[in-house]
Structures are given as C-alpha cells and as structure tokens.
N, C-alpha and C. Protein backbone atom coordinates (compact mmCIF):
# COMPACT_ATOMS: atom_id res chain seq x y z
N UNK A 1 6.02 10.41 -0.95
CA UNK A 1 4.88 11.03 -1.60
C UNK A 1 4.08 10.00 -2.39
N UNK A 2 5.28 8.90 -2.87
CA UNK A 2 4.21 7.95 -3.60
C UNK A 2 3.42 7.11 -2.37
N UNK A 3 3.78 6.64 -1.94
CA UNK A 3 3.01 6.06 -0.56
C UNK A 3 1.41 6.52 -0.38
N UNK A 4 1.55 8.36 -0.38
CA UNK A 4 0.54 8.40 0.17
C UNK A 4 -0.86 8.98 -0.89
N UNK A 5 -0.02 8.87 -2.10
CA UNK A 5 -1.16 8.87 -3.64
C UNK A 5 -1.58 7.29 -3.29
N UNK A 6 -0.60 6.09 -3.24
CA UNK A 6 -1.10 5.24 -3.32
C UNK A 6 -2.29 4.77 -2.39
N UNK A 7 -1.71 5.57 -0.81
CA UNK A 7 -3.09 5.04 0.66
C UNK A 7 -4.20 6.07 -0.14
N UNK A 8 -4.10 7.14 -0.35
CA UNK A 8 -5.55 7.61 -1.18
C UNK A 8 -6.41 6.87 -2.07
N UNK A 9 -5.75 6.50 -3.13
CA UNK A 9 -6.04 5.48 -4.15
C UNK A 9 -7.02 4.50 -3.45
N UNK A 10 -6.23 3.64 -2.45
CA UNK A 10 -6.87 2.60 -1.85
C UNK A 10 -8.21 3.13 -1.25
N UNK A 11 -7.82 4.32 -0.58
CA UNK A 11 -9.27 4.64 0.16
C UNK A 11 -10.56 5.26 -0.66
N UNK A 12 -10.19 5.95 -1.82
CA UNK A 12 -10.74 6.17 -2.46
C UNK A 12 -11.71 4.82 -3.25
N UNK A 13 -10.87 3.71 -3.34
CA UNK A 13 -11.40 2.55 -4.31
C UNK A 13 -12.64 1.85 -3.47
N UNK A 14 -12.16 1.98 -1.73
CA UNK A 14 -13.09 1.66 -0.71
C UNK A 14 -14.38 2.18 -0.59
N UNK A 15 -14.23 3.39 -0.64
CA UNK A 15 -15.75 4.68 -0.73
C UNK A 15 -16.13 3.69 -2.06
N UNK A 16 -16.12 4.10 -2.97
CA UNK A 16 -16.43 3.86 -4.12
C UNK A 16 -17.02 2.62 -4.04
N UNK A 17 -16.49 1.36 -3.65
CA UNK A 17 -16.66 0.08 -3.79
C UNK A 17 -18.41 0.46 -2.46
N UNK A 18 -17.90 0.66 -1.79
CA UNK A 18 -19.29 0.85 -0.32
C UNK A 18 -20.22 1.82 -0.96
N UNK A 19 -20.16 3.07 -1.90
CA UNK A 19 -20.93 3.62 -2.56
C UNK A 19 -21.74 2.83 -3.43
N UNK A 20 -21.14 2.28 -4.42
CA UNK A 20 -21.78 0.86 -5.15
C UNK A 20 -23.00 -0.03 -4.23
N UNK A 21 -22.05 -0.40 -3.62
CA UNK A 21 -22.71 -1.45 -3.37
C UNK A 21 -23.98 -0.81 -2.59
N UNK A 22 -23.80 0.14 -1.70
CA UNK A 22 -25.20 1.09 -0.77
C UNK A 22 -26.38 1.59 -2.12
N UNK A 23 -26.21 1.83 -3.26
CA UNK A 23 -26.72 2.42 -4.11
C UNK A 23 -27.61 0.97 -5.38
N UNK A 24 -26.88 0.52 -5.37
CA UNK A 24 -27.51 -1.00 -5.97
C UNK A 24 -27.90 -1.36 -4.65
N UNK A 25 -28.10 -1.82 -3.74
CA UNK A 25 -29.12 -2.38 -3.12
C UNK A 25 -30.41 -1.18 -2.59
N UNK A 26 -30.25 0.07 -2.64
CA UNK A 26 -31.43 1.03 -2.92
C UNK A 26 -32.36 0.65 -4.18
N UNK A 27 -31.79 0.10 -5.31
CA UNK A 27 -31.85 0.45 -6.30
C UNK A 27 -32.57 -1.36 -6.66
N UNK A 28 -32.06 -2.39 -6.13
CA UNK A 28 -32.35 -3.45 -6.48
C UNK A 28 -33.12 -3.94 -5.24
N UNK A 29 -33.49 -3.34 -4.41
CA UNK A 29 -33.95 -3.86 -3.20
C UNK A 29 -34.20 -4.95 -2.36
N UNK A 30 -35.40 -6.04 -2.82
CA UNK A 30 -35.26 -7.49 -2.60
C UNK A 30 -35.27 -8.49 -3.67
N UNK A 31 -34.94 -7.67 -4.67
CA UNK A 31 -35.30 -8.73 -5.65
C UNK A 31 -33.95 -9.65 -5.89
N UNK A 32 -34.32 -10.63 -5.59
CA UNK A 32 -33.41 -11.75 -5.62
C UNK A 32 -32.56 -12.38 -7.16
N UNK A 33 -33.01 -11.72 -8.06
CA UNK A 33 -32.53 -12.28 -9.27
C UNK A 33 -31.74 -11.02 -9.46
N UNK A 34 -31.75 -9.93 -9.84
CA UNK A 34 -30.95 -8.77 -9.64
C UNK A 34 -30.09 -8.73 -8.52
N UNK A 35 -30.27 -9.01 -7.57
CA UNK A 35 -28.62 -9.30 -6.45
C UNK A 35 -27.78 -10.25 -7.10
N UNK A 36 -28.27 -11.68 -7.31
CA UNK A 36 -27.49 -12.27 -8.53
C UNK A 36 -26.89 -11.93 -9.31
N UNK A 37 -27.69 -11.74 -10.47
CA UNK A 37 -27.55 -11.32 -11.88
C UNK A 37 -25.92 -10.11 -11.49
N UNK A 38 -26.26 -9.34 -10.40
CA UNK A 38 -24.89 -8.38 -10.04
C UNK A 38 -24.23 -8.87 -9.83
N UNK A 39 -24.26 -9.69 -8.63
CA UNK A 39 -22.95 -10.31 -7.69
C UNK A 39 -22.24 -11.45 -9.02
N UNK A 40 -23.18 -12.02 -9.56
CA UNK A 40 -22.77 -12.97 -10.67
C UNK A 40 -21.58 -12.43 -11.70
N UNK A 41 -22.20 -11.16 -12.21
CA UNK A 41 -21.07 -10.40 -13.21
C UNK A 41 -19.94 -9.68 -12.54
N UNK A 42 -20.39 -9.34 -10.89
CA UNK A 42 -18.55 -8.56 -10.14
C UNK A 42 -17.87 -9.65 -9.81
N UNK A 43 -18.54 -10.97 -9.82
CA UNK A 43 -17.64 -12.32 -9.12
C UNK A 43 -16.63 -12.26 -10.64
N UNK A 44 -16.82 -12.14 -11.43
CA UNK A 44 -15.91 -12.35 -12.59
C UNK A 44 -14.58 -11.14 -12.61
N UNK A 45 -15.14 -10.04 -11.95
CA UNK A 45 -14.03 -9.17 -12.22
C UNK A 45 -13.32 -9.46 -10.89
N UNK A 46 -13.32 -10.37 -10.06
CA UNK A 46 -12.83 -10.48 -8.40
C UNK A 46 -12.41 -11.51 -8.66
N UNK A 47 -12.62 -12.74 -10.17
CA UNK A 47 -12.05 -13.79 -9.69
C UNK A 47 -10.68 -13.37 -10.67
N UNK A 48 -10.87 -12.66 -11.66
CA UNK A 48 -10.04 -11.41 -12.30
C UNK A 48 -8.56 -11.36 -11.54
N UNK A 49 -9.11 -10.28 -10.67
CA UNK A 49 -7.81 -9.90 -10.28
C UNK A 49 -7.53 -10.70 -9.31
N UNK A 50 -8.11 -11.75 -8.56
CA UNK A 50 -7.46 -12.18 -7.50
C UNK A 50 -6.23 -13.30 -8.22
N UNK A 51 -6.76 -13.90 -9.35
CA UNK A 51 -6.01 -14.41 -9.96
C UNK A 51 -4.57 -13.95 -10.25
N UNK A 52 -4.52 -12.44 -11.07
CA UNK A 52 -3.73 -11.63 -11.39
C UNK A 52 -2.64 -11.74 -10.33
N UNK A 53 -3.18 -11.10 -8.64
CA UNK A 53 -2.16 -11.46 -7.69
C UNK A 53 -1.29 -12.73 -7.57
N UNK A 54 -2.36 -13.94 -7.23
CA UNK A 54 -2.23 -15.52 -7.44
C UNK A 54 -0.78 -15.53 -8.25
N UNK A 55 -1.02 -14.29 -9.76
CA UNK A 55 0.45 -14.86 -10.42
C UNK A 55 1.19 -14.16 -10.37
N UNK A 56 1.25 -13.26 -9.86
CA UNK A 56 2.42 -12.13 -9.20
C UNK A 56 3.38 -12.51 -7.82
N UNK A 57 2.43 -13.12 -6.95
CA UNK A 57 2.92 -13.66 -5.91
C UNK A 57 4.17 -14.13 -5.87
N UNK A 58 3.89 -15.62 -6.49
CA UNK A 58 4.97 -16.22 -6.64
C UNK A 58 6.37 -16.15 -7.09
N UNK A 59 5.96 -15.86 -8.28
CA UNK A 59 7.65 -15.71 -8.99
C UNK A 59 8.13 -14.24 -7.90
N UNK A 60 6.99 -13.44 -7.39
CA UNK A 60 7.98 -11.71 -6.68
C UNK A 60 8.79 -12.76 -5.39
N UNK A 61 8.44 -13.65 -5.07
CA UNK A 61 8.69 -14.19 -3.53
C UNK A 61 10.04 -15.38 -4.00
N UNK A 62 9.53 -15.69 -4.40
CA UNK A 62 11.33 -16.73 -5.34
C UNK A 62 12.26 -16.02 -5.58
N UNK A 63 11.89 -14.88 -6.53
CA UNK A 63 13.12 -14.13 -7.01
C UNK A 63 14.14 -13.15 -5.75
N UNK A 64 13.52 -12.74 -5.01
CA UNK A 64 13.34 -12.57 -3.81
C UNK A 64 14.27 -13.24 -3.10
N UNK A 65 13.89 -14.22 -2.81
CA UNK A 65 14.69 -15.19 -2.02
C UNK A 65 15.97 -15.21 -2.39
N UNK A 66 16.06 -15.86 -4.14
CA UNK A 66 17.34 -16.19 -4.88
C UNK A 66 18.21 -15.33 -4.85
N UNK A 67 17.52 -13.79 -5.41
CA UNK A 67 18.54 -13.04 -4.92
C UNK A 67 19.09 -12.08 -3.72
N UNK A 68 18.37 -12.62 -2.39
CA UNK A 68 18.77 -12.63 -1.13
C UNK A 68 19.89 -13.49 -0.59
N UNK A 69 18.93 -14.98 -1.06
CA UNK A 69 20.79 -16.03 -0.83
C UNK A 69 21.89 -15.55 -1.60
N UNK A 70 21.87 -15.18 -2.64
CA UNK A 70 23.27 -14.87 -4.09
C UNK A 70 23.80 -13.64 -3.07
N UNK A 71 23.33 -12.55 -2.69
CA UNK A 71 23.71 -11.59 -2.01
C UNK A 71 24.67 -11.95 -0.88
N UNK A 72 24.22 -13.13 0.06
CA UNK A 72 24.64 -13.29 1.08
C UNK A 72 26.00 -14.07 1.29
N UNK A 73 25.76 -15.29 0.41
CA UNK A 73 27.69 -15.64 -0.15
C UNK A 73 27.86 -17.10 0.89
N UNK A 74 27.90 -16.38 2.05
CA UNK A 74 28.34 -17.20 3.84
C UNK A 74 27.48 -18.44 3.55
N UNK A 75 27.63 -19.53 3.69
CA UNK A 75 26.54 -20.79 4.02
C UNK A 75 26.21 -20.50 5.12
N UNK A 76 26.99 -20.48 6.44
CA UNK A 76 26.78 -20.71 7.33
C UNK A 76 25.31 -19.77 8.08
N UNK A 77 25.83 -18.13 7.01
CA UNK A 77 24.44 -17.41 7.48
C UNK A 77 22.92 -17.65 6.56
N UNK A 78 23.37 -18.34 5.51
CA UNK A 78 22.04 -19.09 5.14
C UNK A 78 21.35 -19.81 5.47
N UNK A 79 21.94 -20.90 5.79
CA UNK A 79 21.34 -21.94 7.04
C UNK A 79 20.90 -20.95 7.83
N UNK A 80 21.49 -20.14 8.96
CA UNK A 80 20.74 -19.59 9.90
C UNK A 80 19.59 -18.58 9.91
N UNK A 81 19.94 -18.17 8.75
CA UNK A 81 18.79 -17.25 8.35
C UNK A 81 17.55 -18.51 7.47
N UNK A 82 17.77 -19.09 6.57
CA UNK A 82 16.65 -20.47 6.41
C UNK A 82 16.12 -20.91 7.77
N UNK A 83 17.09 -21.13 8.66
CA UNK A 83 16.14 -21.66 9.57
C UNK A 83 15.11 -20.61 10.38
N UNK A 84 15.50 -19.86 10.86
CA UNK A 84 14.82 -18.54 11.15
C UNK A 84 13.47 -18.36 10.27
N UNK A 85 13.72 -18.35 9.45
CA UNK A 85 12.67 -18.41 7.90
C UNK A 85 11.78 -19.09 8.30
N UNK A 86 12.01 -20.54 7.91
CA UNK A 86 11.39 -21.68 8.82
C UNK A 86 10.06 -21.23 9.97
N UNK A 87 11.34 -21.32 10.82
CA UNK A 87 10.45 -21.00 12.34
C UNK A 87 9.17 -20.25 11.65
N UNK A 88 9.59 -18.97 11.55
CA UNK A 88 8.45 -17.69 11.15
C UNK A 88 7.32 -18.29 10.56
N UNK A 89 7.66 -19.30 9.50
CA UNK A 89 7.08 -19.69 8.47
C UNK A 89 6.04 -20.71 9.26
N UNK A 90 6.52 -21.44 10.02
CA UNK A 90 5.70 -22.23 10.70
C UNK A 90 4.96 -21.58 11.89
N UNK A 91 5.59 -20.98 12.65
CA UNK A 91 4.48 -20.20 13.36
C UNK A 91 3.13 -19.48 12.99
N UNK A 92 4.00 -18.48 11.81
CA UNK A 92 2.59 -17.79 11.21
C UNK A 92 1.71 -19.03 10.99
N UNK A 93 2.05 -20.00 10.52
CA UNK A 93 0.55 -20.91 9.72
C UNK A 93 -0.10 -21.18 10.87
N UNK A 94 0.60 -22.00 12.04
CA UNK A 94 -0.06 -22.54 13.13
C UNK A 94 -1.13 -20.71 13.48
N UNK A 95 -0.41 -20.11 14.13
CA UNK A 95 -1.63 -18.80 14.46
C UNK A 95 -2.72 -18.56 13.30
N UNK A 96 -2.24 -18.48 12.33
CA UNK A 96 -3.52 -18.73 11.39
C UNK A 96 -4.44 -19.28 11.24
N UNK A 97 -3.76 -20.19 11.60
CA UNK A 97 -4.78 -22.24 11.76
C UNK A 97 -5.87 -21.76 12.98
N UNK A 98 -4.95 -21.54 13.97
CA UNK A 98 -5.85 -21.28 15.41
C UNK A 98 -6.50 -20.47 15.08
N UNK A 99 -6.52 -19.59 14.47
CA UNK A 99 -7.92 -17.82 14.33
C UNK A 99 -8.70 -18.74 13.81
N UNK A 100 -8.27 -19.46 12.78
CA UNK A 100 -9.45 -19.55 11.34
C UNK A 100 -10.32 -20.86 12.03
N UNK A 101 -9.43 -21.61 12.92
CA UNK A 101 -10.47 -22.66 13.60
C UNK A 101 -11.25 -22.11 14.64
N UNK A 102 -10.58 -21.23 15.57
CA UNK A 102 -11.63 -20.27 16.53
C UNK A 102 -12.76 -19.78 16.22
N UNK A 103 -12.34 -19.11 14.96
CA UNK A 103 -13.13 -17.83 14.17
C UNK A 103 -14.62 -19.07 13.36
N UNK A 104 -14.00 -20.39 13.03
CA UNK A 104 -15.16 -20.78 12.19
C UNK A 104 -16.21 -21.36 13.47
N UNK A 105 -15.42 -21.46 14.86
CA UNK A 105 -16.24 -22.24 15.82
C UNK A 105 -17.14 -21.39 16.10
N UNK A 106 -16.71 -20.61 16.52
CA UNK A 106 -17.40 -18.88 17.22
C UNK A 106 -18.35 -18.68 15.76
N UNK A 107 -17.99 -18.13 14.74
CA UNK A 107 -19.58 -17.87 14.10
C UNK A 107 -20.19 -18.78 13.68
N UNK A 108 -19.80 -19.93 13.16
CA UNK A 108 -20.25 -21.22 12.64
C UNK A 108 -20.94 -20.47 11.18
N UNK A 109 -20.01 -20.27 9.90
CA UNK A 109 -20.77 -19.64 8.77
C UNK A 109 -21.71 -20.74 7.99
N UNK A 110 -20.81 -21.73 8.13
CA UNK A 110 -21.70 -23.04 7.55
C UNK A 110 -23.03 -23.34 7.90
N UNK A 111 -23.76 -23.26 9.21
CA UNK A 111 -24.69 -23.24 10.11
C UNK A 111 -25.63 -22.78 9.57
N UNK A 112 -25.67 -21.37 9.29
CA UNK A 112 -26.69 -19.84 8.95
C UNK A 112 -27.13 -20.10 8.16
C-alpha cells in the first residue's frame, strides 16, 4: 500500500511540475529575462535536492555492502560474489558509455 501512495506522489509531483511549467510559459511568453529570472531561481531548488541525493547515495550503498559481506562469513563466496559485482559493474558503465556516445552523436546537443 505504501508503494502505491508513493507511485501517486511521484505522478502527482509530475502533473504539477508540467502544469508549472505549461502555465509560466503562457504567462511569460517570449520574454527572455523572465524565462531566466525563473529557470535561474528553480536551478537553485534542483541543485538543492540533487545534492541531497549526491549525499544519501553513498554512505546507503557502503553500508549496504558492509553489511552484506559481515552477513555472508564464507571468503570464498565473497570473492565470487565481488567478482560478479565487478563484471555487472563494468558492463553497466561500458553500455552507458555506448548510449551516451551514440545518443550525443545522433543529436549533437552541443551543435544547436
């Protein structure tokens, strides 16, 4: 039940966020110092929370780990599970690498 207060939440924050933003640009139309002057003051609440995550991340993903190995005891299945880790770990980046180099060839954002 919490799950699905929380997928509401999210979708709700989405409308809202696309309501905003459809309603300020009615509202601010072309004027170029007012798109600013906005985007200028929400960049602060976005660099906000992205930060917030930034420091949540880490220590949730260590602690995590530490007490995954402490759980597990065996060396032998640590190693195999580290390496496994590994692998994953390196694959995901490489496929990442490839989208994000595809993806910048194909639109070229720098270009526009």
């Amino acid at each position: 039940m919490k799950s699905k207060k929380l997928t509401a939440l999210i979708l709700v924050g989405m409308l809202l966020g696309i309501l905003v933003g459809y309603l300020f640009r009615q509202h601010a139309g072309d004027d170029a110092a007012a798109i600013k002057s906005f985007v200028d003051g929400m960049s602060i609440l976005t660099d906000i929370f992205l930060r917030l995550i930034k420091m949540i991340i880490a220590p949730l993903v260590i602690s995590t780990l530490v007490v995954g190995i402490a759980k597990m005891g065996d060396a032998k299945s640590v190693g195999r599970i580290g390496g496994k880790t590994m692998g994953w770990f390196i694959g995901a980046s490489l496929v990442s690498l490839t989208l994000g180099l595809i993806m910048v060839n194909i639109l070229k954002p720098a270009w526009r």
